[in-house]
C-alpha atoms as a PDB file:
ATOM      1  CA  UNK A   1       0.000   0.000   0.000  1.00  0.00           C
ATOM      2  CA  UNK A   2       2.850   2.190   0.925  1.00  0.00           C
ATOM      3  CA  UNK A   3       4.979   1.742  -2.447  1.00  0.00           C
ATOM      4  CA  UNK A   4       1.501   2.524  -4.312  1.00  0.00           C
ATOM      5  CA  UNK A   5       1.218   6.127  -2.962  1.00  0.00           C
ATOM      6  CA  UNK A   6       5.215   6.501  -3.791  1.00  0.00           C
ATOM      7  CA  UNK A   7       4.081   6.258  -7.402  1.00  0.00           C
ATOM      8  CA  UNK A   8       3.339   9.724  -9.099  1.00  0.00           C
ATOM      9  CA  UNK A   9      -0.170  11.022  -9.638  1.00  0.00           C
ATOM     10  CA  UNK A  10      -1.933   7.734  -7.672  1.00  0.00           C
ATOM     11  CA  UNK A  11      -4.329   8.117  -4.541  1.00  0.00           C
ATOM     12  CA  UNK A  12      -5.780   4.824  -3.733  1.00  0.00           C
ATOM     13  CA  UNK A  13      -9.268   4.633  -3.120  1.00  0.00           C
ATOM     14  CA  UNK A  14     -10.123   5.078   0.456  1.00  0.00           C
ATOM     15  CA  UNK A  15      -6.859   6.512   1.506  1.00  0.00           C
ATOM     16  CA  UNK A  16      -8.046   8.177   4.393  1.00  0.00           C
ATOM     17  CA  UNK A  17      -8.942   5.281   6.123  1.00  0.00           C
ATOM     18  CA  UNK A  18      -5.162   3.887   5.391  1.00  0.00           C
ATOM     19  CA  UNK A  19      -3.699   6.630   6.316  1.00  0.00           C
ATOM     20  CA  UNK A  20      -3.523   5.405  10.408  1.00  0.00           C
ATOM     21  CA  UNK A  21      -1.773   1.691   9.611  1.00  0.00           C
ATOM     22  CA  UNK A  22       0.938   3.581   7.682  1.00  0.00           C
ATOM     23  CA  UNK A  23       4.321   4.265   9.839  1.00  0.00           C
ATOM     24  CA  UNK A  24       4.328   8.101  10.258  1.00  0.00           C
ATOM     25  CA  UNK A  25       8.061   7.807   9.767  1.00  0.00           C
ATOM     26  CA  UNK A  26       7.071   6.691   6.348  1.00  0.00           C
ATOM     27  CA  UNK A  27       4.715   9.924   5.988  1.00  0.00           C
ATOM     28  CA  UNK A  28       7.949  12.012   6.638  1.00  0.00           C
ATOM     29  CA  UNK A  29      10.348  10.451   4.890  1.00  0.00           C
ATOM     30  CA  UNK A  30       9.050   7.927   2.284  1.00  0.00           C
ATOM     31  CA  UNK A  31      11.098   5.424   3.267  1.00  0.00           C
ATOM     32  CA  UNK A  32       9.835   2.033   3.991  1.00  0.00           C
ATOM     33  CA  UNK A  33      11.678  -0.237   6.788  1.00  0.00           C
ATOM     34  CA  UNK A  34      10.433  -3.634   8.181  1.00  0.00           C
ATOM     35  CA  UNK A  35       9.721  -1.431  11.233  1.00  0.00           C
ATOM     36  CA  UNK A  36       6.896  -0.167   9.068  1.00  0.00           C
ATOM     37  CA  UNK A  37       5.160  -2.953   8.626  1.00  0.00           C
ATOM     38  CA  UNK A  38       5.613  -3.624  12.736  1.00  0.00           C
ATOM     39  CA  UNK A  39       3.418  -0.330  13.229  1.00  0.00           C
ATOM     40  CA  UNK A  40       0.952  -1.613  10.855  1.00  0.00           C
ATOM     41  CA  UNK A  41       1.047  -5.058  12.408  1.00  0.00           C
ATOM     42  CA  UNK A  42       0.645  -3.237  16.158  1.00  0.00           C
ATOM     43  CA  UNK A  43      -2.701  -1.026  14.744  1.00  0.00           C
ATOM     44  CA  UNK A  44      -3.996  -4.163  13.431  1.00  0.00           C
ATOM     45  CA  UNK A  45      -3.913  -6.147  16.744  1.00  0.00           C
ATOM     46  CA  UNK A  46      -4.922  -3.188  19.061  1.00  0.00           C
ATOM     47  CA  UNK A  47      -8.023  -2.692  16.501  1.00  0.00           C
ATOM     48  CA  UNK A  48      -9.165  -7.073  17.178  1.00  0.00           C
ATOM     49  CA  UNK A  49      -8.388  -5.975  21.184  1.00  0.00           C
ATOM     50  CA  UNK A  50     -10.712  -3.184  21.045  1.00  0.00           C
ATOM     51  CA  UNK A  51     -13.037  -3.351  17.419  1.00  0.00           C
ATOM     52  CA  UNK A  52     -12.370   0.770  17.730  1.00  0.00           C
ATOM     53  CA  UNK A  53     -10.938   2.867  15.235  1.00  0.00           C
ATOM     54  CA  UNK A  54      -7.716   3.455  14.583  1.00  0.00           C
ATOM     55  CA  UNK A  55      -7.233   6.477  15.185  1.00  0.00           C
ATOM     56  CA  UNK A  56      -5.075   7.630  18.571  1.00  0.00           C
ATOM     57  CA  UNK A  57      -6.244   4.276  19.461  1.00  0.00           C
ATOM     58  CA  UNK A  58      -2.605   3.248  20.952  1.00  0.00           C
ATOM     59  CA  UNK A  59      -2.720   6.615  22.884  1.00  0.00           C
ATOM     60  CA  UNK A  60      -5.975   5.220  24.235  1.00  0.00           C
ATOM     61  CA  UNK A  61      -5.104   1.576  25.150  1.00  0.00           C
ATOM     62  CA  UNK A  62      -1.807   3.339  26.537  1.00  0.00           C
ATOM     63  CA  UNK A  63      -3.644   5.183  29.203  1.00  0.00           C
ATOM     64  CA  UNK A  64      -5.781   2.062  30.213  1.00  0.00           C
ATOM     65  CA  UNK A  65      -3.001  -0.198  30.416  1.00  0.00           C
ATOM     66  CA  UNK A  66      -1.395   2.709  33.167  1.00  0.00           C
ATOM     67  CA  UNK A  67      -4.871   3.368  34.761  1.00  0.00           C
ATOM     68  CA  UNK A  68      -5.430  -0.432  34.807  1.00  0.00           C
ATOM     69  CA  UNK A  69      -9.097   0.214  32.779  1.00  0.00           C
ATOM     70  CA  UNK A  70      -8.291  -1.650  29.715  1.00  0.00           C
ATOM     71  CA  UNK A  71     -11.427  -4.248  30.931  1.00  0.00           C
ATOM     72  CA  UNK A  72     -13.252  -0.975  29.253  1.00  0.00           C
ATOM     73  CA  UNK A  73     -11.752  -1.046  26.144  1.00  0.00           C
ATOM     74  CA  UNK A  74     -11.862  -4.325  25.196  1.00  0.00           C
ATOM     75  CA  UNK A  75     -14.292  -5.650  22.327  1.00  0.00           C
ATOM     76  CA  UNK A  76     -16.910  -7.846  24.396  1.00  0.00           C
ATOM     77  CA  UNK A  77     -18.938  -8.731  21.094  1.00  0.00           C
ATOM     78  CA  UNK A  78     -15.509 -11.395  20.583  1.00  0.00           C
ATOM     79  CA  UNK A  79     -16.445 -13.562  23.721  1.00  0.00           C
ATOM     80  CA  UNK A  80     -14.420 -13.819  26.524  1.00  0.00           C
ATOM     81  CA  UNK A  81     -10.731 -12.440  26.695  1.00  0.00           C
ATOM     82  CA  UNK A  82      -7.905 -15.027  28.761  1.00  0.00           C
ATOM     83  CA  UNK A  83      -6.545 -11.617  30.674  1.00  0.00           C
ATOM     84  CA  UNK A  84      -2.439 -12.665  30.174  1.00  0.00           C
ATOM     85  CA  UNK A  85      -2.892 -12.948  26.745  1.00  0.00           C
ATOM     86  CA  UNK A  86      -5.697  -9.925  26.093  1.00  0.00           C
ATOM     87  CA  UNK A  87      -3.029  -7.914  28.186  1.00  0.00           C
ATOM     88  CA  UNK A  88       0.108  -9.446  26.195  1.00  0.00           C
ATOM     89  CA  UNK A  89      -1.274  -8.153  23.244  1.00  0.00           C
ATOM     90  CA  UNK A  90      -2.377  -5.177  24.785  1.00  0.00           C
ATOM     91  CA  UNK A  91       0.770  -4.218  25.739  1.00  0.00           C
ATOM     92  CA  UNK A  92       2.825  -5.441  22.355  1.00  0.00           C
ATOM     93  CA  UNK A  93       0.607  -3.027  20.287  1.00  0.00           C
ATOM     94  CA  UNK A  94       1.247  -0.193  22.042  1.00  0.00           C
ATOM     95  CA  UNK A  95       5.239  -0.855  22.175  1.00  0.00           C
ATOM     96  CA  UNK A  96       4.572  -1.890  17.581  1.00  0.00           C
ATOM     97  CA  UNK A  97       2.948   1.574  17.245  1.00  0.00           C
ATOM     98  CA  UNK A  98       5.713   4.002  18.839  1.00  0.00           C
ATOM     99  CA  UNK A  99       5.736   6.984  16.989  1.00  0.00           C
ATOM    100  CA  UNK A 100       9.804   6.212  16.562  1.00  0.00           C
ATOM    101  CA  UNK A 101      10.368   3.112  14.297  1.00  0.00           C
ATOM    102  CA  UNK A 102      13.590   2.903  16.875  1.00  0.00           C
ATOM    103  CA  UNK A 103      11.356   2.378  19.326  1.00  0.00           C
ATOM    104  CA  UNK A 104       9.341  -0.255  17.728  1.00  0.00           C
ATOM    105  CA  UNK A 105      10.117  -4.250  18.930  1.00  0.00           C
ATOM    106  CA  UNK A 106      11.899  -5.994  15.875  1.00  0.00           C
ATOM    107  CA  UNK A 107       9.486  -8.392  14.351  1.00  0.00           C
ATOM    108  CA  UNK A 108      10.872 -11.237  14.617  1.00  0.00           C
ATOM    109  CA  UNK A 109      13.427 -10.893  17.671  1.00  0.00           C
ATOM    110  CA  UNK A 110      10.806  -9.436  19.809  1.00  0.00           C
ATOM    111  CA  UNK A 111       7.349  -9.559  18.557  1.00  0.00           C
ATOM    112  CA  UNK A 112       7.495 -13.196  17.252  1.00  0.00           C
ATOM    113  CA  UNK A 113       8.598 -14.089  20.554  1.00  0.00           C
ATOM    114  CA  UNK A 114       5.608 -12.599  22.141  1.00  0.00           C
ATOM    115  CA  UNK A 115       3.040 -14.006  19.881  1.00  0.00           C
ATOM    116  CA  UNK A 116       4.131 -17.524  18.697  1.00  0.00           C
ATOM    117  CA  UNK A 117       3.648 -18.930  22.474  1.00  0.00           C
ATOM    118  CA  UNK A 118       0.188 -17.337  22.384  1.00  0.00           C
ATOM    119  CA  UNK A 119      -0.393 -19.167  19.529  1.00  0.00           C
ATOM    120  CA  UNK A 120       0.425 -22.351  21.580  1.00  0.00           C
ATOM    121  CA  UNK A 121      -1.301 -21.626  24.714  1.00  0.00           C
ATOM    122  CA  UNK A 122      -4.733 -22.423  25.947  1.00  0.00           C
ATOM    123  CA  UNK A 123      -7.644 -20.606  26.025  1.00  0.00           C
ATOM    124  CA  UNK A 124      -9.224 -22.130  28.531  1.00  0.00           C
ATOM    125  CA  UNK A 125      -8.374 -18.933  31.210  1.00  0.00           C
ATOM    126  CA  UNK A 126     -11.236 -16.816  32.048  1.00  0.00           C
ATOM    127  CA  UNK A 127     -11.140 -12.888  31.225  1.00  0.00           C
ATOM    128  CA  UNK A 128     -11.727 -11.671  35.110  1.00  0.00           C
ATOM    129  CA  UNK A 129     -13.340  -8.670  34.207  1.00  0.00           C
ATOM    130  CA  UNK A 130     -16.497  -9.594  32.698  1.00  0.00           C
ATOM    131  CA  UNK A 131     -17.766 -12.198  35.502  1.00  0.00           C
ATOM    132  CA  UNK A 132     -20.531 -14.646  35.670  1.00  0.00           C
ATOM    133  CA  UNK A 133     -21.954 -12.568  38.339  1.00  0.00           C
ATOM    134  CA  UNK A 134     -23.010  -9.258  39.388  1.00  0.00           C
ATOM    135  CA  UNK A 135     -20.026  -7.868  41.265  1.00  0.00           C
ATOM    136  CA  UNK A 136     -16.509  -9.227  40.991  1.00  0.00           C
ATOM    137  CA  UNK A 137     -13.163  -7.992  42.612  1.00  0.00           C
ATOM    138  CA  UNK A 138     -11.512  -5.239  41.426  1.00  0.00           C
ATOM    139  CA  UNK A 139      -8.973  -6.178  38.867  1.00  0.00           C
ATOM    140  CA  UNK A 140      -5.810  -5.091  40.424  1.00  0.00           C
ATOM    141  CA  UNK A 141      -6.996  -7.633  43.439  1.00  0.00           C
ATOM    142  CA  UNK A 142      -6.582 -10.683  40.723  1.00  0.00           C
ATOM    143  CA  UNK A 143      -3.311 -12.159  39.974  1.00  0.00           C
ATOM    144  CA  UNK A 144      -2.937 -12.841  36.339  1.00  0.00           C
ATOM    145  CA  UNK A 145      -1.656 -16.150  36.523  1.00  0.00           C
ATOM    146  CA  UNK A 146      -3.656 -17.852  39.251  1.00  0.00           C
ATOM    147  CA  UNK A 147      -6.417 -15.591  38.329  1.00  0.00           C
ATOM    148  CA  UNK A 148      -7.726 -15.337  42.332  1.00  0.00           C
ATOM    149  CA  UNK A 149      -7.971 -12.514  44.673  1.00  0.00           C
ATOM    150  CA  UNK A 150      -4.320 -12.316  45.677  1.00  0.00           C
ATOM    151  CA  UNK A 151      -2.986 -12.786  49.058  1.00  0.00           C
ATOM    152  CA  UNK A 152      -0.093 -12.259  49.053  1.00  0.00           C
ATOM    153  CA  UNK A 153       0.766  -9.663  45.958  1.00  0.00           C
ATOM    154  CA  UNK A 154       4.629  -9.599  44.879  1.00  0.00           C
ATOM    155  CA  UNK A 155       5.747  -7.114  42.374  1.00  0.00           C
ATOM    156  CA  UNK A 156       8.459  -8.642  40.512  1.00  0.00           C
ATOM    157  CA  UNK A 157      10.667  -6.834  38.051  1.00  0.00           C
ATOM    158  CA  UNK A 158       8.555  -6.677  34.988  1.00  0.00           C
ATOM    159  CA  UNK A 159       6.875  -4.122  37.279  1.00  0.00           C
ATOM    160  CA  UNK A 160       3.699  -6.424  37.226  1.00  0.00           C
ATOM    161  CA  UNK A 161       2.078  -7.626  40.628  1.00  0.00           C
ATOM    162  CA  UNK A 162       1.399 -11.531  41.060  1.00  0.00           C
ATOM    163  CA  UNK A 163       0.183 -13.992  43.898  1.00  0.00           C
ATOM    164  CA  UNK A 164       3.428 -15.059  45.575  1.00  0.00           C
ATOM    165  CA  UNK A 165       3.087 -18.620  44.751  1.00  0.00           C
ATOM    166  CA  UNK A 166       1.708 -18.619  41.304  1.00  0.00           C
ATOM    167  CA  UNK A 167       5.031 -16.248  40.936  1.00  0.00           C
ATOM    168  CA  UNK A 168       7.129 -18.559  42.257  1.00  0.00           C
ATOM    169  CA  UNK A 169       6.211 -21.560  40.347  1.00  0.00           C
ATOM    170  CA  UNK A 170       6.000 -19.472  37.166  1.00  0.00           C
ATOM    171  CA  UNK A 171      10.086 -19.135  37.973  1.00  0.00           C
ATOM    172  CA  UNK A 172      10.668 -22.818  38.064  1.00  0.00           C
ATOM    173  CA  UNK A 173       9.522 -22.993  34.672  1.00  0.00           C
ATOM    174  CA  UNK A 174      11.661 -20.044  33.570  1.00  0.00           C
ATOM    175  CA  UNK A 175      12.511 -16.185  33.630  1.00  0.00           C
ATOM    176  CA  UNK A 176      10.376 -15.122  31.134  1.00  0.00           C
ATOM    177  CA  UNK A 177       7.718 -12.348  32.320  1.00  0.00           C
ATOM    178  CA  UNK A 178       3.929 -14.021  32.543  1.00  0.00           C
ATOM    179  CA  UNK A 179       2.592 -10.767  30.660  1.00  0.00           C
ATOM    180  CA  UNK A 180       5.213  -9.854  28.367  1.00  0.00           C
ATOM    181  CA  UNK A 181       6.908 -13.369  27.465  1.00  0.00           C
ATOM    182  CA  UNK A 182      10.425 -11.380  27.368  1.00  0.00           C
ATOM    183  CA  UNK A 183      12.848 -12.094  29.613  1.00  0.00           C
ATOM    184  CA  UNK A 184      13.150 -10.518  33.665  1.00  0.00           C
ATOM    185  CA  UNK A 185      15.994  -8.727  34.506  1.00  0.00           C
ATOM    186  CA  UNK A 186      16.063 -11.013  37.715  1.00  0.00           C
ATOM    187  CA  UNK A 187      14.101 -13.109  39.663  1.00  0.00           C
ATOM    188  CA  UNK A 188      13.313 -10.836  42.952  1.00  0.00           C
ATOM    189  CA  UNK A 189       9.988 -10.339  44.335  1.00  0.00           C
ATOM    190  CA  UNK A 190       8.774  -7.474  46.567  1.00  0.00           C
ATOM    191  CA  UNK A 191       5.835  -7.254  48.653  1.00  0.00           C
ATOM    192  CA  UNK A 192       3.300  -5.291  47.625  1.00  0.00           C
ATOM    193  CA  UNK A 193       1.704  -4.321  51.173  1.00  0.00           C
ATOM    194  CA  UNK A 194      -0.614  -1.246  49.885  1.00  0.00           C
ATOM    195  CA  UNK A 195      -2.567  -3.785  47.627  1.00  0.00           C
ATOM    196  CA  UNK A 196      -2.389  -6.213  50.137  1.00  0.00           C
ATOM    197  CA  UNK A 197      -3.736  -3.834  52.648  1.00  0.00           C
ATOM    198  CA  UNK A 198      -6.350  -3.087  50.146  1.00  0.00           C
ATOM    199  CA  UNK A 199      -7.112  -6.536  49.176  1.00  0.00           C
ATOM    200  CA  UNK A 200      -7.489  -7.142  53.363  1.00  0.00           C
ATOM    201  CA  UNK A 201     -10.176  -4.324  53.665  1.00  0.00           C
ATOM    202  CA  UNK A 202     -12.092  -5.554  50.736  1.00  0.00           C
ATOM    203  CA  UNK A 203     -12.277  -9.040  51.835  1.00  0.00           C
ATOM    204  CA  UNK A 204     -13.203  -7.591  55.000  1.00  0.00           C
ATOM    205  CA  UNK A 205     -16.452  -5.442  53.275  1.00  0.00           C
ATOM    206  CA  UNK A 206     -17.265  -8.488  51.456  1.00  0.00           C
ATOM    207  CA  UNK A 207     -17.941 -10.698  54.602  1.00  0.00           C
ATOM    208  CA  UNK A 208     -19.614  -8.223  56.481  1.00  0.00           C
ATOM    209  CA  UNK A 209     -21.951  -7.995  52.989  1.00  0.00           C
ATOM    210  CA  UNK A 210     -22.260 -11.663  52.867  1.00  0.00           C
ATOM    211  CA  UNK A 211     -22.917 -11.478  56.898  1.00  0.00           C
ATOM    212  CA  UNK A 212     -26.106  -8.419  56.336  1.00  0.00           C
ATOM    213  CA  UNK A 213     -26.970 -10.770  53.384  1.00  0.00           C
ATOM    214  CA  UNK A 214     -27.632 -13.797  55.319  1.00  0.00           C
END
């Protein structure tokens, strides 16, 4: 698509609508790099996360992946989304469509390596955020591997928070991070004790609720 608007005189049909897969580096400089195609690649997969338009859509799944809201953003009409691998690709997006093709993960040292083992993996995980019924812990409460109310919440050093025993037999299978699939810088946990404060008082509400219930 890109080499068609280098030709002189052509404007493809619809080109408007292209316009947000196409590297912006490309826009500026007309020159085409395999980093290109990893920005289009990144708007493609955060448009099947989401079903929204492209545009400033990374900006937006950006923010909800920092405010932790990305439960809102996500296309429910596609079923139920496993949260490791909704946030996986969540997060790979985002890091395909950097505005700086430097930036950008190299398709097949980084990105391949994030998506082939989703390929292999099984679905079977439940997305927490949409629950069978009507209320449901807050997400930051759920550990992303065990996929329980956490408690005892480690942060390790992909900066993500985890149940310290679903952590800690994640490790004895390897270093790799359980929501990025790239490598730790090192194996060290450290207690979260604001969340697990937090996680205390809710469990706390929730049995007095359960208590006025009854």
């Amino acid at each position: 698509m890109s080499k068609v608007l280098l030709q002189p005189g052509t404007c493809p049909p619809n080109i408007t609508e292209r316009l947000p897969y196409m590297d912006p580096e490309f826009n500026a400089t007309g020159e085409l790099t395999e980093l290109s195609d990893v920005y289009s690649l990144g708007v493609i997969i955060l448009r099947l996360l989401t079903g929204m338009a492209p545009l400033s859509l990374s900006k937006k799944v950006a923010e909800a992946l920092e405010s932790d809201s990305l439960h809102l953003l996500i296309d429910k009409s596609a079923g139920g989304w496993p949260y490791i691998e909704a946030k996986q690709l969540a997060l790979l997006g985002v890091s395909c469509t950097e505005m700086m093709a430097e930036k950008r993960p190299g398709l097949f040292t980084k990105v391949w390596k994030v998506v082939e083992p989703l390929m292999r993996k099984s679905h079977a995980a439940s997305w927490p955020y949409y629950p069978s019924g009507e209320s449901c812990a807050p997400a930051p409460f759920i550990c992303p591997i065990a996929m329980e109310i956490m408690r005892d919440p480690q942060v390790a050093s992909d900066g993500f928070t985890y149940e310290a025993e679903a952590i800690r037999s994640w490790f004895d299978k390897g270093n790799n991070s359980p929501m990025t699939n790239l490598a730790l810088p090192n194996l060290h946990l450290t207690p979260n004790r604001v969340l697990r404060s937090s996680i205390h008082e809710y469990l706390q509400q929730q049995k007095k609720q359960q208590q006025t219930d009854s």
